[in-house]
N, C-alpha and C. Protein backbone atom coordinates (compact mmCIF):
# COMPACT_ATOMS: atom_id res chain seq x y z
N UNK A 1 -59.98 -22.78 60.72
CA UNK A 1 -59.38 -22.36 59.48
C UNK A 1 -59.50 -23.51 58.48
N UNK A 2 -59.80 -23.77 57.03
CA UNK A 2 -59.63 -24.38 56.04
C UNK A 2 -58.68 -24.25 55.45
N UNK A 3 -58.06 -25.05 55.12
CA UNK A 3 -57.04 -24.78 54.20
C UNK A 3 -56.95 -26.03 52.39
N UNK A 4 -56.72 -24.88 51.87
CA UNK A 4 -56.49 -25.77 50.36
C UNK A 4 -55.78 -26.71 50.33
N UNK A 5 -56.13 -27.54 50.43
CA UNK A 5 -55.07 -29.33 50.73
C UNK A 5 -54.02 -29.50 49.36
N UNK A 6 -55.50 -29.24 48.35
CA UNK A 6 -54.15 -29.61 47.13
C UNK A 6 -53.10 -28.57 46.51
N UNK A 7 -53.83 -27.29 47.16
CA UNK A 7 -52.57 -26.34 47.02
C UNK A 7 -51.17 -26.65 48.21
N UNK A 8 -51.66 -26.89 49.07
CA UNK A 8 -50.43 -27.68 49.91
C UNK A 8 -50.03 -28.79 49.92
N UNK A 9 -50.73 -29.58 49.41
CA UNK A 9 -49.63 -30.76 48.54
C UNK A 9 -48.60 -30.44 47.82
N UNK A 10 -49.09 -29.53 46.65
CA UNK A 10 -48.56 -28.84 45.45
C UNK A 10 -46.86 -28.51 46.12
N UNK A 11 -47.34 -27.41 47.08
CA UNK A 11 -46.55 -26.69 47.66
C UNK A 11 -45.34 -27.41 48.39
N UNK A 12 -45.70 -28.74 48.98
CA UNK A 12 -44.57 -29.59 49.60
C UNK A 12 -44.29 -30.70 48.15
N UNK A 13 -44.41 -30.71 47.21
CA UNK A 13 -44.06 -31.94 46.30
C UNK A 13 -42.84 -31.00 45.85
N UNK A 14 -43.07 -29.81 45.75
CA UNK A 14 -42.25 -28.55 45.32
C UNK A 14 -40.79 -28.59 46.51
N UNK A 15 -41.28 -28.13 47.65
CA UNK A 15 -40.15 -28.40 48.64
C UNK A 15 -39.77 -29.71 48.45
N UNK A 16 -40.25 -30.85 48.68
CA UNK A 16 -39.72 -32.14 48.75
C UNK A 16 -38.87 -32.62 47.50
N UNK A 17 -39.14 -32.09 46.26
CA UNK A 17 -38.45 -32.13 44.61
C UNK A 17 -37.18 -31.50 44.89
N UNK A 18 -37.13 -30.25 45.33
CA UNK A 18 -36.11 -28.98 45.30
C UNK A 18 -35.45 -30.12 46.22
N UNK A 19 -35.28 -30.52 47.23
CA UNK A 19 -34.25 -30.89 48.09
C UNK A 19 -33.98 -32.40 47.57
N UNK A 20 -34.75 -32.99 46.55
CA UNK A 20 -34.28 -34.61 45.95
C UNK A 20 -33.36 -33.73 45.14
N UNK A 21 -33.46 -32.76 44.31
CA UNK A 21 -32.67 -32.44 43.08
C UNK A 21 -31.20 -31.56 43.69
N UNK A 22 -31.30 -31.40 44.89
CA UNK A 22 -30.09 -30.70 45.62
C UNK A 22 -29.50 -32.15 46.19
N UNK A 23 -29.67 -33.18 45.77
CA UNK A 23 -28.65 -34.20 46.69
C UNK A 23 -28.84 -34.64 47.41
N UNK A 24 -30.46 -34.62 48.43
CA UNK A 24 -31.01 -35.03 49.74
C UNK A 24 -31.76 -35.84 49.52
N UNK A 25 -31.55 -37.60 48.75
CA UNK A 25 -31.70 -38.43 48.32
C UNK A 25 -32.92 -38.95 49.29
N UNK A 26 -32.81 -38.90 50.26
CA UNK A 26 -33.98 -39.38 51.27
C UNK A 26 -35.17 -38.87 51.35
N UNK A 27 -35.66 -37.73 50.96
CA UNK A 27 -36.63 -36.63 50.20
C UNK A 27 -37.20 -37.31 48.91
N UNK A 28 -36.71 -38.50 48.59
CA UNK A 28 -37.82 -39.30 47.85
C UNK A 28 -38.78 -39.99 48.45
N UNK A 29 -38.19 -40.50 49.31
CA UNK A 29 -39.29 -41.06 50.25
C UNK A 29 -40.09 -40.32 50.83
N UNK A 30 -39.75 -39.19 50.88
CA UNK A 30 -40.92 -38.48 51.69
C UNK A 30 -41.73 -37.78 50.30
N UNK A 31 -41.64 -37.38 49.49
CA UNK A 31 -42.16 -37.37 48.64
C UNK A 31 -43.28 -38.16 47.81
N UNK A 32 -42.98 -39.25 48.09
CA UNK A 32 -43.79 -40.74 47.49
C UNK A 32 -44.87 -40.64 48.54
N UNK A 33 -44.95 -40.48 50.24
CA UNK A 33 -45.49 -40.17 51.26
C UNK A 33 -46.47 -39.33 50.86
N UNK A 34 -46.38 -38.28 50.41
CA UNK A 34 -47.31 -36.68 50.09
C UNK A 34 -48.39 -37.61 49.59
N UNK A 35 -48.85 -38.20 48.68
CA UNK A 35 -49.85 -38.60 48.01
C UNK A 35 -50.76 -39.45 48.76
N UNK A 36 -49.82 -39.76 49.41
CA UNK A 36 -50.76 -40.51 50.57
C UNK A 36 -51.71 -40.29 51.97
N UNK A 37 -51.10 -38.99 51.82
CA UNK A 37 -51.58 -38.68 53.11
C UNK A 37 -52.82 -37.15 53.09
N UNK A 38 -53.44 -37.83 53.88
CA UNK A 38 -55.06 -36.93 54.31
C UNK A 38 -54.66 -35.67 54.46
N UNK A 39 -55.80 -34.57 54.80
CA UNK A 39 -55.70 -32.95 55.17
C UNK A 39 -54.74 -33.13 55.77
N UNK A 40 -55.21 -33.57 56.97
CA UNK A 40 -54.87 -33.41 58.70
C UNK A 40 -53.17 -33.90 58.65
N UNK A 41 -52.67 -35.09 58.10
CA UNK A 41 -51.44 -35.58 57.79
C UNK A 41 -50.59 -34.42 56.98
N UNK A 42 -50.96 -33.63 56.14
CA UNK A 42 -50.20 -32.92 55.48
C UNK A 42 -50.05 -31.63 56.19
N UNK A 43 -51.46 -31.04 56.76
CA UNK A 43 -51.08 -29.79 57.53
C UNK A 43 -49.95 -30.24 58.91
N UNK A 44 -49.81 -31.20 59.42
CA UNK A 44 -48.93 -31.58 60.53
C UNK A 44 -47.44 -31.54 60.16
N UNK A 45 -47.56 -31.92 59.00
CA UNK A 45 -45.94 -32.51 58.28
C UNK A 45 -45.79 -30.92 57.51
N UNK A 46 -46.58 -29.95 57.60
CA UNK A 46 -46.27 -28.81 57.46
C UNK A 46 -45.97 -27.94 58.39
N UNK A 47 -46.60 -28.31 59.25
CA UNK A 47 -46.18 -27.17 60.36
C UNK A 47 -44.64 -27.93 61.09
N UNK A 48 -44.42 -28.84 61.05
CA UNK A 48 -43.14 -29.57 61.33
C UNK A 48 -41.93 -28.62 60.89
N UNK A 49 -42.36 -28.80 59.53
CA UNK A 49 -41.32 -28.11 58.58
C UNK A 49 -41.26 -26.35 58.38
N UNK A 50 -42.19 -26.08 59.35
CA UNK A 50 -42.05 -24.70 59.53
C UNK A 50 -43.11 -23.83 58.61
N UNK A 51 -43.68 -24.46 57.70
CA UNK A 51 -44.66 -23.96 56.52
C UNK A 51 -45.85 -23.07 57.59
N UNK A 52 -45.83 -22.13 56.84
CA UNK A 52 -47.19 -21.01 57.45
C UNK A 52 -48.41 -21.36 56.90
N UNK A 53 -48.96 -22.15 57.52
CA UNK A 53 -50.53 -22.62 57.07
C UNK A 53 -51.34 -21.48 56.41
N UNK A 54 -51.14 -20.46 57.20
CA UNK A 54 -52.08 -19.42 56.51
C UNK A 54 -51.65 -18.77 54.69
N UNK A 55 -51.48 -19.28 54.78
CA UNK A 55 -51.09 -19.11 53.38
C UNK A 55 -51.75 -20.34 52.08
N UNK A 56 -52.25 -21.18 52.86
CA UNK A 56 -52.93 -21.70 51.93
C UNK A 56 -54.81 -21.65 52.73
N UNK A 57 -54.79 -20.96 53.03
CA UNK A 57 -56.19 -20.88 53.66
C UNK A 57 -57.71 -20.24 52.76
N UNK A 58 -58.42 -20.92 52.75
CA UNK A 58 -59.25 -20.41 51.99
C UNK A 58 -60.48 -19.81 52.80
């Protein structure tokens, strides 16, 4: 499967924002993280978090 990397970046800067702006102050750091990290690093730290890969699949 392929998947659109920078649509799933997109997609976790979004989750990771929503939960800095709800009070979960530590979600900056992981946020600052996103930019840094390769395909393979982001689809992992997605499926962690429960995100349905297929949804960004091209």
């Amino acid at each position: 499967m392929t998947i659109d990397v920078d649509a799933l970046r997109e997609y976790l800067r979004d989750y990771y924002g929503t939960a800095l702006f709800a009070g979960f102050g530590p979600a900056l750091l992981d946020l600052a993280d996103l930019d840094r990290m390769d395909g393979v690093e982001l689809c992992r730290l997605a499926e962690k978090l429960g995100v349905d890969l297929r949804r960004f699949e091209v």
